[in-house]
Protein backbone atom coordinates (compact mmCIF):
# COMPACT_ATOMS: atom_id res chain seq x y z
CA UNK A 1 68.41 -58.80 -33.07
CA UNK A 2 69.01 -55.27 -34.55
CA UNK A 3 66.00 -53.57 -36.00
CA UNK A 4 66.08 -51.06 -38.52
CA UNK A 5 65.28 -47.67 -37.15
CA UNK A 6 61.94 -46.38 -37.92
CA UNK A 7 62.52 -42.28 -39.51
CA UNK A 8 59.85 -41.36 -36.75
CA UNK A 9 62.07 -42.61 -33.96
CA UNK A 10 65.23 -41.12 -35.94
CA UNK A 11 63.15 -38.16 -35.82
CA UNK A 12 62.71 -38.12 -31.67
CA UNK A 13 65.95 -39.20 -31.36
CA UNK A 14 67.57 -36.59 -32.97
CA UNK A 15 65.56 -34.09 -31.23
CA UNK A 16 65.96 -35.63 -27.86
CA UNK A 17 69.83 -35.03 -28.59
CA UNK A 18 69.39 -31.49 -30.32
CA UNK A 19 67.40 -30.50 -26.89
CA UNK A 20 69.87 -31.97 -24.67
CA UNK A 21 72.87 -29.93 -26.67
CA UNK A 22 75.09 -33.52 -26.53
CA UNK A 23 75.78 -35.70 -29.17
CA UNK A 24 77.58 -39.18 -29.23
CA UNK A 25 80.41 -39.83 -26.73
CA UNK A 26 83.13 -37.80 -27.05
CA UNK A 27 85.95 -40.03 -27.51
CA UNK A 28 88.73 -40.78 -24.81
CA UNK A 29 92.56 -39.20 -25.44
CA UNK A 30 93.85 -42.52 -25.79
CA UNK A 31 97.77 -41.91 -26.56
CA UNK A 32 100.24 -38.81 -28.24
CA UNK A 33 101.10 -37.88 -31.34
CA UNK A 34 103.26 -40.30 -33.17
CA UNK A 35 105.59 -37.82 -33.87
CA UNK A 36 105.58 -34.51 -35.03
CA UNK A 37 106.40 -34.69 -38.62
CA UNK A 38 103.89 -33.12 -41.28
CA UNK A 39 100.89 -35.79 -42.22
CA UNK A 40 101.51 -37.12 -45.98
CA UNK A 41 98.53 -37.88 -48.75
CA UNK A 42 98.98 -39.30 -52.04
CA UNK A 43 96.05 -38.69 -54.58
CA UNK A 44 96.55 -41.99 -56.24
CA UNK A 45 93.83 -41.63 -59.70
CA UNK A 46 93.03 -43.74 -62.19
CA UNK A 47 93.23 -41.79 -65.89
CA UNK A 48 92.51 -45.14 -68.14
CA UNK A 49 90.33 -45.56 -71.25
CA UNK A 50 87.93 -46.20 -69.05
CA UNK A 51 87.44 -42.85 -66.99
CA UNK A 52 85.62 -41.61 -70.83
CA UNK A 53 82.54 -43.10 -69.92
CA UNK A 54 79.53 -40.65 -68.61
CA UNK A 55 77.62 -42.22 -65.90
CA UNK A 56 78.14 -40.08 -62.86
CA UNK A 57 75.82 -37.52 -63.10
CA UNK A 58 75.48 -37.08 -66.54
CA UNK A 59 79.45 -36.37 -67.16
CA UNK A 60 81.95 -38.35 -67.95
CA UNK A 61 84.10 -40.42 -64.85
CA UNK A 62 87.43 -37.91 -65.60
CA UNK A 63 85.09 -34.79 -65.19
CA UNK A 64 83.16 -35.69 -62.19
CA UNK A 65 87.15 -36.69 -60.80
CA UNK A 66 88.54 -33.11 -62.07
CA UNK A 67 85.71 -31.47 -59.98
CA UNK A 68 86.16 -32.96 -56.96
CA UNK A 69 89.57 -33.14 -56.86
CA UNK A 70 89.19 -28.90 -57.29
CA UNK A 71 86.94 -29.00 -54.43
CA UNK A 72 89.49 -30.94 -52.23
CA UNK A 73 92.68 -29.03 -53.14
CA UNK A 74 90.74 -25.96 -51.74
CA UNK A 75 89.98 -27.41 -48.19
CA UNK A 76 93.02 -29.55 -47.77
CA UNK A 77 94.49 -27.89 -44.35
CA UNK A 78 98.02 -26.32 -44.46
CA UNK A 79 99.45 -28.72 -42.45
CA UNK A 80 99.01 -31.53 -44.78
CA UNK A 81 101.89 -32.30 -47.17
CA UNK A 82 99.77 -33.34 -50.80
CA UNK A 83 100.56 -34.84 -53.92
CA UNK A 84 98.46 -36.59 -56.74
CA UNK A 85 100.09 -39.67 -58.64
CA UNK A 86 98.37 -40.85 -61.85
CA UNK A 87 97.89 -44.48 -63.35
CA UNK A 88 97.24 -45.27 -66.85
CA UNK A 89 97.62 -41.53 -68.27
CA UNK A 90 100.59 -41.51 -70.34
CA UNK A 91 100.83 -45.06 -72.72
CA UNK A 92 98.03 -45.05 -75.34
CA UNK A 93 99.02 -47.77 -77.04
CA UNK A 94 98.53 -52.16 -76.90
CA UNK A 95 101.82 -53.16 -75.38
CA UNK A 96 100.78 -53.94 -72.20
CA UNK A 97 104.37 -54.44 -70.37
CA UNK A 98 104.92 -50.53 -71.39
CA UNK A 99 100.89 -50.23 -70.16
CA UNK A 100 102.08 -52.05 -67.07
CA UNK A 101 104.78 -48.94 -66.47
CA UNK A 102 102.46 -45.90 -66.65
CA UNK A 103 102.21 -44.20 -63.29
CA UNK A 104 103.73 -40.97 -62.73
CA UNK A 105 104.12 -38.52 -60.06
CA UNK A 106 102.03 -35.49 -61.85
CA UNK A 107 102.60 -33.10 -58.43
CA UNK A 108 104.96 -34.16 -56.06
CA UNK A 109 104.11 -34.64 -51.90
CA UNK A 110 104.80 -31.42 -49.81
CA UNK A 111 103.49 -28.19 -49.60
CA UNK A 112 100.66 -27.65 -51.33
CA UNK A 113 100.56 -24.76 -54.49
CA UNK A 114 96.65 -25.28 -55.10
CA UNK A 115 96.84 -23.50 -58.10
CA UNK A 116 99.66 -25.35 -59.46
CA UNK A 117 98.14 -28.92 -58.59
CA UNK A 118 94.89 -27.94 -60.24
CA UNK A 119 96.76 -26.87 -63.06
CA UNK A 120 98.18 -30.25 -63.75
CA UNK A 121 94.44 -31.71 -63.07
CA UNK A 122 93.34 -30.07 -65.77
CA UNK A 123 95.62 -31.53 -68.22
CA UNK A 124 94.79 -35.20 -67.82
CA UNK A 125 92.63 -37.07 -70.30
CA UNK A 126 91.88 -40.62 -70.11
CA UNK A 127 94.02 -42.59 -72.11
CA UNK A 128 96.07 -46.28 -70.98
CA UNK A 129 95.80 -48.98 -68.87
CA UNK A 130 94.79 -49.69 -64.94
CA UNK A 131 98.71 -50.55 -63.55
CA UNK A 132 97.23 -50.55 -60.00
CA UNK A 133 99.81 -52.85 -58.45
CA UNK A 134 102.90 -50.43 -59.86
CA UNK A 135 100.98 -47.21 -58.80
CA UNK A 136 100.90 -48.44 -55.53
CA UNK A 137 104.21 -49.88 -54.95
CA UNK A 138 105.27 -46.08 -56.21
CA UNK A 139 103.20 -43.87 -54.24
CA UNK A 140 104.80 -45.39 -50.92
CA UNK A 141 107.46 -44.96 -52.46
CA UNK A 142 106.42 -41.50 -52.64
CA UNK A 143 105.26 -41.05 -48.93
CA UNK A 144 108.74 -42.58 -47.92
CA UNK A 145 110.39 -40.33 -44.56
CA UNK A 146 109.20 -39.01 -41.70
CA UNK A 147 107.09 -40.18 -38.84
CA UNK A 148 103.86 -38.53 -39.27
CA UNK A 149 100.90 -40.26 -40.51
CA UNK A 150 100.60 -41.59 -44.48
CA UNK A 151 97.76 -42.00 -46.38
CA UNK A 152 97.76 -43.30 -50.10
CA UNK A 153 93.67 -42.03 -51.17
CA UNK A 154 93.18 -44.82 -54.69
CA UNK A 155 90.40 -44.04 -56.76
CA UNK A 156 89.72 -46.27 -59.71
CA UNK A 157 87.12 -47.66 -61.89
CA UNK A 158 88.70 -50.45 -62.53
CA UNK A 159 90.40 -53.76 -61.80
CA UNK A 160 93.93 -53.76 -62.62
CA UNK A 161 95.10 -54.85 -65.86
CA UNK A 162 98.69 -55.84 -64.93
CA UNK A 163 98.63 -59.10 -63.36
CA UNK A 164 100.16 -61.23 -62.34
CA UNK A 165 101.10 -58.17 -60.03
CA UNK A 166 98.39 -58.51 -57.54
CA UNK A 167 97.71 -55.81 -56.48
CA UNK A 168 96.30 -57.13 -53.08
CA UNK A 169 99.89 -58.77 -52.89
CA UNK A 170 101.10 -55.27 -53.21
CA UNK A 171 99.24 -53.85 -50.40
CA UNK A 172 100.10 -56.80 -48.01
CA UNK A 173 103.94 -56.02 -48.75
CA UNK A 174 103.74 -52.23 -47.89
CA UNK A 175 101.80 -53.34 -44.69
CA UNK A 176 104.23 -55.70 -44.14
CA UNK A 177 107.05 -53.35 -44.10
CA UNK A 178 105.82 -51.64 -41.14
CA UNK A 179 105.72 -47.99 -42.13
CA UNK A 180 102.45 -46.70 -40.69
CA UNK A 181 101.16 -46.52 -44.29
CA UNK A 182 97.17 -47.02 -45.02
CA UNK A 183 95.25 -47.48 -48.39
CA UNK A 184 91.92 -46.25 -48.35
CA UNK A 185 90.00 -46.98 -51.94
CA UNK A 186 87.21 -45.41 -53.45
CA UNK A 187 85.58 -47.47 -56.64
CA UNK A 188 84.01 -45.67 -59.28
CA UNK A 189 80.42 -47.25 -60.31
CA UNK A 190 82.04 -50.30 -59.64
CA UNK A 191 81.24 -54.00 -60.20
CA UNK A 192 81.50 -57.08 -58.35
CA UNK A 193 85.12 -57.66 -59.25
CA UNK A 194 86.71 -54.45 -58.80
CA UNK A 195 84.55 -54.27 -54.94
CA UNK A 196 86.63 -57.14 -54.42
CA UNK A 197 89.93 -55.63 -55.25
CA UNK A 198 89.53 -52.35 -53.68
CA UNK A 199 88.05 -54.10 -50.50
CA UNK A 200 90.95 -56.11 -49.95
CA UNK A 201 93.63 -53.65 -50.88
CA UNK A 202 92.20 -51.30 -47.88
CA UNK A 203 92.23 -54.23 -45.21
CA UNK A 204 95.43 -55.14 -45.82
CA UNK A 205 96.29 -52.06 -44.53
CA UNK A 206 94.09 -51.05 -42.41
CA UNK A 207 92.04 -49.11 -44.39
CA UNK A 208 88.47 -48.02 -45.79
CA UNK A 209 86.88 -49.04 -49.24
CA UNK A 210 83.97 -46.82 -50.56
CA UNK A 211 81.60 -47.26 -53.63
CA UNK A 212 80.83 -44.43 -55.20
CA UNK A 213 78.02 -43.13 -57.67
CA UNK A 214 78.05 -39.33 -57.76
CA UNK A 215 80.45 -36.78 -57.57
CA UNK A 216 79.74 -35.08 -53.76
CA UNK A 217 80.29 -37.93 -52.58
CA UNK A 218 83.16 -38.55 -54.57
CA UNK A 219 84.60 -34.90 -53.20
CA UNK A 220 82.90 -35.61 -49.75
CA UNK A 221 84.75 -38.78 -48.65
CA UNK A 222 88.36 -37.82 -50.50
CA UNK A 223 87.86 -34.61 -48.05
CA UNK A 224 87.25 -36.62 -45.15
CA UNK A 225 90.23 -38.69 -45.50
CA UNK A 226 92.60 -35.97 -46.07
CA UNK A 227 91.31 -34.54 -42.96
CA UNK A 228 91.63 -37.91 -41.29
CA UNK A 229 95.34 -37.69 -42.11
CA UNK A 230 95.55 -34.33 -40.32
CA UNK A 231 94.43 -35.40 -36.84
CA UNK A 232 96.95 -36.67 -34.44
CA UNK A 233 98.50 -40.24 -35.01
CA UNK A 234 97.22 -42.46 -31.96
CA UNK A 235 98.63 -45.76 -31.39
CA UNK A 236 95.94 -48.32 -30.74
CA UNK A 237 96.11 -51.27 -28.52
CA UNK A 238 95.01 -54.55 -29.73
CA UNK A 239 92.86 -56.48 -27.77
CA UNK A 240 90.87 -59.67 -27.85
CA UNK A 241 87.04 -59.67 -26.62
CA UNK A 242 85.82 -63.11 -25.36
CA UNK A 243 82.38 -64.68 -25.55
CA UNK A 244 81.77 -63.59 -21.81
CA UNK A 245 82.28 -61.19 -19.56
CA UNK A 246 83.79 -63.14 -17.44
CA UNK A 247 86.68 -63.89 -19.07
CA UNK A 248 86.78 -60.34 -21.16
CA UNK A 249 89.96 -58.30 -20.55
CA UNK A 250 89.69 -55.35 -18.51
CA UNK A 251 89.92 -51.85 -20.65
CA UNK A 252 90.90 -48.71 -19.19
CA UNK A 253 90.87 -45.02 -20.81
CA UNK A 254 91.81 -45.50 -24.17
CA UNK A 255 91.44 -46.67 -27.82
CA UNK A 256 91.31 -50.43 -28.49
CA UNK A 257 91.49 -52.36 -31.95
CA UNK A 258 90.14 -56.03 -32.54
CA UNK A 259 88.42 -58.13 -34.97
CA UNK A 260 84.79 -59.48 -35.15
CA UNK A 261 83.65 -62.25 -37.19
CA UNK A 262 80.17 -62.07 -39.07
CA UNK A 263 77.17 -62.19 -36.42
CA UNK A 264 79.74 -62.09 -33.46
CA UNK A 265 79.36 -60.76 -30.18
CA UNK A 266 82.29 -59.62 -28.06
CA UNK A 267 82.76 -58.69 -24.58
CA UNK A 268 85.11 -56.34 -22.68
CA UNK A 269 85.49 -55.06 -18.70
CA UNK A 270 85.42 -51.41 -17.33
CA UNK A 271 86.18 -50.89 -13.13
CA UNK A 272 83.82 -47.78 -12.32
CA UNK A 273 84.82 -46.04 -8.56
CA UNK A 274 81.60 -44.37 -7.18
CA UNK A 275 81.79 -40.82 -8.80
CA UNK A 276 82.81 -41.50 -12.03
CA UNK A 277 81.51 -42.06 -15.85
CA UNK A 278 81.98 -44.39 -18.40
CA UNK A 279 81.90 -43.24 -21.98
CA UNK A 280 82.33 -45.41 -24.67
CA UNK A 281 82.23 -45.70 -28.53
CA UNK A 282 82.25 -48.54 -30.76
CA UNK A 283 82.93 -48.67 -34.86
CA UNK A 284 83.00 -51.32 -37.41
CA UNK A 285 84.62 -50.94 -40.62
CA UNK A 286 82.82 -52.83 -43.46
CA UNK A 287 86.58 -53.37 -45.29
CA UNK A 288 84.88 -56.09 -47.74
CA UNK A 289 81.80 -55.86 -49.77
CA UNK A 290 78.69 -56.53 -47.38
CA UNK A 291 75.02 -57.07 -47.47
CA UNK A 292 73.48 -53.24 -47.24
CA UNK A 293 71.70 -53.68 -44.04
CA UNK A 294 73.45 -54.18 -41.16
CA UNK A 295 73.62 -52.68 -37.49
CA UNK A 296 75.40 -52.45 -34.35
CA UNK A 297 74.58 -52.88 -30.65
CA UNK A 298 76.64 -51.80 -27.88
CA UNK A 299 75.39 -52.59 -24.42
CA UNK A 300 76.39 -51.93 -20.87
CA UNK A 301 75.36 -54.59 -18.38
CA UNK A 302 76.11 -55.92 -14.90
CA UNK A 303 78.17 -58.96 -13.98
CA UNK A 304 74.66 -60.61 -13.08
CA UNK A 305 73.63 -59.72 -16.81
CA UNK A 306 71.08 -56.82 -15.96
CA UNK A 307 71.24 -53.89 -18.58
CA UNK A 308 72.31 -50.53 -18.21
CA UNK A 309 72.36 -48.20 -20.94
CA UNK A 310 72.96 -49.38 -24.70
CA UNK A 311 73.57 -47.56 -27.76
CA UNK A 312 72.31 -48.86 -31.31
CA UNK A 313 72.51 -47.99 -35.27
CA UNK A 314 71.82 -49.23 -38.24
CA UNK A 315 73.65 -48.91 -41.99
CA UNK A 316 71.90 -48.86 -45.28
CA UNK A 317 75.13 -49.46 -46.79
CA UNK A 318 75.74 -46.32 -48.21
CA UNK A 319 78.86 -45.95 -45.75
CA UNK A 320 81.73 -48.22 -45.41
CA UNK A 321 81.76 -47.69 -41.81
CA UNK A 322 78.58 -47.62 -38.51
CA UNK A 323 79.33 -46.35 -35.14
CA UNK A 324 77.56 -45.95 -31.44
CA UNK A 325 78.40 -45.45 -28.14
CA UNK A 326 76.98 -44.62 -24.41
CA UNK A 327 77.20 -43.42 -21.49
CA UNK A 328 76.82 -44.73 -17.75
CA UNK A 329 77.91 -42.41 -14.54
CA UNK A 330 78.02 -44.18 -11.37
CA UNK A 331 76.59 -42.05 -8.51
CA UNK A 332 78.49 -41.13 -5.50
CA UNK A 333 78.34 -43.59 -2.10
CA UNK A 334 75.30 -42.87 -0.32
CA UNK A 335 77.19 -43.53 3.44
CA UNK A 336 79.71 -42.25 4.89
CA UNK A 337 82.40 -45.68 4.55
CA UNK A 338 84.90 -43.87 2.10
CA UNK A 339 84.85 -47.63 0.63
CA UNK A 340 85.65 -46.93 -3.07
CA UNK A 341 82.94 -49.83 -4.18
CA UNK A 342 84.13 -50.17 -7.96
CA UNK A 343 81.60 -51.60 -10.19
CA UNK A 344 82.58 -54.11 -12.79
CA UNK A 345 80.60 -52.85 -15.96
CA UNK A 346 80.24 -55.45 -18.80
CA UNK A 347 80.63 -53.77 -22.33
CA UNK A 348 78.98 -56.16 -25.36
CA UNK A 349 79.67 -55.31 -28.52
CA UNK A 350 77.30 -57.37 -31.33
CA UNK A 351 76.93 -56.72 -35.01
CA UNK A 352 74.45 -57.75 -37.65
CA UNK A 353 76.12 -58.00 -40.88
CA UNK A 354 76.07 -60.64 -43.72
CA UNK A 355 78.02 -60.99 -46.67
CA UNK A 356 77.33 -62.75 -50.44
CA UNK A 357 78.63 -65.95 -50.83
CA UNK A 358 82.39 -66.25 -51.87
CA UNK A 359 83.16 -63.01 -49.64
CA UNK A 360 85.43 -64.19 -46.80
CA UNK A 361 84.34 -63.87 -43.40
CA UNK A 362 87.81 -64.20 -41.74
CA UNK A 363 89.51 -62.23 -40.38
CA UNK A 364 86.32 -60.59 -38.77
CA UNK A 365 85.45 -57.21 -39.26
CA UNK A 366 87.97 -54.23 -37.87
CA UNK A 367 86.70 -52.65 -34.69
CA UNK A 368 87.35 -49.62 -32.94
CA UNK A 369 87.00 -49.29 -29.16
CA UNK A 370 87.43 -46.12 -27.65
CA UNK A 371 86.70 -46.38 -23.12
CA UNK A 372 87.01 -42.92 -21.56
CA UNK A 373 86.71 -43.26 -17.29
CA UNK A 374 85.87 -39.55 -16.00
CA UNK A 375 84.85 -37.92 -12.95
CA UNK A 376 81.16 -37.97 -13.27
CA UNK A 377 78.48 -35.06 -12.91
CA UNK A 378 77.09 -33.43 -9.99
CA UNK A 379 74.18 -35.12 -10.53
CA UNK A 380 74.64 -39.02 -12.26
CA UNK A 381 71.09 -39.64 -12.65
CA UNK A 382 69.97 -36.62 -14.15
CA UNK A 383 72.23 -38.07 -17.17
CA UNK A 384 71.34 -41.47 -16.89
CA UNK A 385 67.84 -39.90 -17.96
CA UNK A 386 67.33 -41.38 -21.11
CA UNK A 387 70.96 -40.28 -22.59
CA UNK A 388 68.94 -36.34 -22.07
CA UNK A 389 71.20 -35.24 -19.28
CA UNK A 390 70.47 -31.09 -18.28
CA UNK A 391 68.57 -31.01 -21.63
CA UNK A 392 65.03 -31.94 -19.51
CA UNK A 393 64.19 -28.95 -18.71
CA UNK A 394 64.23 -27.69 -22.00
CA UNK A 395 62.51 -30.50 -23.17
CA UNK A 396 60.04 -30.04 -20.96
CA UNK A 397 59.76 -26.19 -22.29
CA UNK A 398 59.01 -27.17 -25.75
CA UNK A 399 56.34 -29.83 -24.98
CA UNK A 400 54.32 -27.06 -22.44
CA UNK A 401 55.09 -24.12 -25.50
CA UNK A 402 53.74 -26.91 -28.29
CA UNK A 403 50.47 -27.47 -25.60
CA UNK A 404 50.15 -23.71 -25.21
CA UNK A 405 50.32 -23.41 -28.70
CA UNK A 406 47.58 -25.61 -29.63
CA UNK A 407 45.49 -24.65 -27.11
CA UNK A 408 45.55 -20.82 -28.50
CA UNK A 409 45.40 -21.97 -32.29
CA UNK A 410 42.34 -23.98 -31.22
CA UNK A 411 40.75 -21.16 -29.64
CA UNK A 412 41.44 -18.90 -32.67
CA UNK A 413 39.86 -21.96 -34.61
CA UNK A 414 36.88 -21.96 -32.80
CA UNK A 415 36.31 -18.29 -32.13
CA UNK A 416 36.86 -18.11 -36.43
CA UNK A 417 34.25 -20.48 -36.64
CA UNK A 418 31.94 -18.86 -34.24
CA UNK A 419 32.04 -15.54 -36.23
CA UNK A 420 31.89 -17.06 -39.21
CA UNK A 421 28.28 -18.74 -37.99
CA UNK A 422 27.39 -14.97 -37.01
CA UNK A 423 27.76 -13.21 -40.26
């Protein structure tokens, strides 16, 4: 069973890793670029009736949107082609069929003029309908070319208003097409019913759903996925874990895609040569509405089921997806028999989360895999050390400076009282 973390052990942990100057495995150069065409985002925004109401942070939905969509036109890199489509901004009135039209480009994808794109931001005022299904079935429509990666960004308050264009339906068909394309939605102070709709428009495409309450992290996670869409496009293979390591397919260096059900463990095979290190990471995507606390467990055992190294965490919920990894060198041959004397290494892979009833369980939960075999360190077991590695020795410095230091302050203590007896 995963426990949650106590903050004192967060505490030691994150020391432990500030001391050792590492952080979590750096992950494995699975694959190449895609291609070499600029990445595409399309701002998708929601500018109904709806965005009037003032519950994030004291102003209203449309301001806190304005402001963060400022922030984000300022850090988007150059390389990222950028546009912002609206829903639900133009039609005022009660017809919904001309409701169910209203999505326009307001700045189109490519370069990015920051000053012109906040310039049309600051002209919208909430006004129509939520035509999410049309929106969407425009702003691929909008991404449409070129071979580098494409990232619609939807941010609504809302469910949509135009059925029976589902807008789940929608999503399916632009995954269906084939064209690299993912959704990632962001739901503003949202309710049971629109968590629903977001979360499935994002996993039928592969993407991330996010709830959101306040404006940084409104502008904080539209900034990380335009960033996302700048890194290089990697290919991942799918795989299958099994129920044992026996029959678990064998991984080599690279990043790995499968699907765990609620509770599930799964189990994979690394071949270690004396010499080398394993590094591995492990994320789950929570792409439907879940239970807030949940963890993950990644462990490293032998075929005989003895434990190596594992790496844990735990999620409060507050982030649609929870990651860990490890690390496991395998020392150098002790004789002389030039024997390579690969070791099988078992990875397990077990999550703790739990959903509401009516929230479907399958398909399981995406996963993320990332194995990285490389030539180990001069010295395995000095990393093996508790995940530490070098970082001992100054470890070790700070706990003798922190005795040193108490044993002068309680000196000074004592000598203070000692006078103070005196006069």
């Amino acid at each position: 069973m995963i426990r949650r973390t106590r903050p004192v052990v967060g505490a030691i942990a994150l020391l432990a890793a500030l001391t050792a100057g590492i952080s979590f495995p750096a992950g494995a150069a699975a694959g190449e670029p895609t291609g070499e065409s600029a990445p595409k985002v399309d701002l998708v925004l929601d500018v109904s009736g709806s965005m009037r109401a003032k519950d994030i942070d004291g102003q209203s939905r449309m301001a806190a949107a304005k402001q963060a969509f400022n922030e984000v036109l300022d850090a988007t890199p150059e390389e990222v082609q950028l546009g912002i489509r609206t829903l639900g901004a133009d039609y005022p009135g009660d017809d919904r069929k001309e409701g169910c039209k209203d999505t326009a480009q307001l700045y189109p994808v490519g370069p990015l003029d920051r000053t012109e794109a906040k310039t049309a931001v600051a002209t919208l005022v909430p006004t129509g309908w939520t035509p999410i299904g049309p929106a969407l079935l425009q702003a691929a429509d909008d991404l449409d070319g070129g071979d580098g990666s494409k990232r619609i960004v939807l941010i609504s308050d809302g469910e949509d208003t135009c059925a029976p264009l589902d807008p789940c339906e929608v999503a399916r068909e632009i995954a269906a097409k084939g064209i690299g394309l993912t959704i990632d939605t962001l739901g503003l102070v949202p309710n049971a019913k629109l968590s629903r709709q977001l979360s499935c428009i994002a996993e039928a495409t592969g993407g991330t759903y996010t709830s959101i309450e306040h404006q940084d992290e409104l502008t904080d996670r539209v900034n990380e996925l335009v960033d996302r869409a700048a890194e290089p496009v990697v290919t991942p293979v799918a795989v299958e874990g099994a129920d044992a390591c026996e029959r678990a397919p064998e991984l080599r260096s690279g990043l790995y895609t499968d699907r765990q059900e609620f509770g599930q463990q799964r189990w994979y095979r690394v071949e270690l040569l004396a010499g080398q290190e394993l590094r591995a990471s492990v994320s789950v995507a929570a792409d439907r509405a879940v239970r807030p606390d949940h963890g993950i467990l990644m462990r490293a055992v032998t075929l005989h089921g003895r434990e190596i190294v594992r790496g844990e965490a735990t999620g409060n919920g507050r982030t649609d997806v929870v990651s860990t990894g490890l690390r496991h060198p395998k020392p150098e041959l002790d004789d002389d028999s030039g024997k390579p004397a690969a070791e099988t290494v078992c990875l397990g892979v077990t999550t703790s989360f739990s959903a509401d009833a009516g929230v479907k369980t399958t398909p399981g939960l995406p996963l993320e895999l990332t194995v990285d075999v490389v030539d180990g360190p001069d010295d395995a077991s000095d990393v093996a050390s508790f995940g530490l590695g070098r970082g001992w020795w100054l470890l070790g410095a700070l706990v003798v400076t922190g005795f040193l230091a108490g044993l002068v302050w309680g000196w000074l203590s004592r000598w203070r009282v000692a006078v103070w007896r005196t006069n």
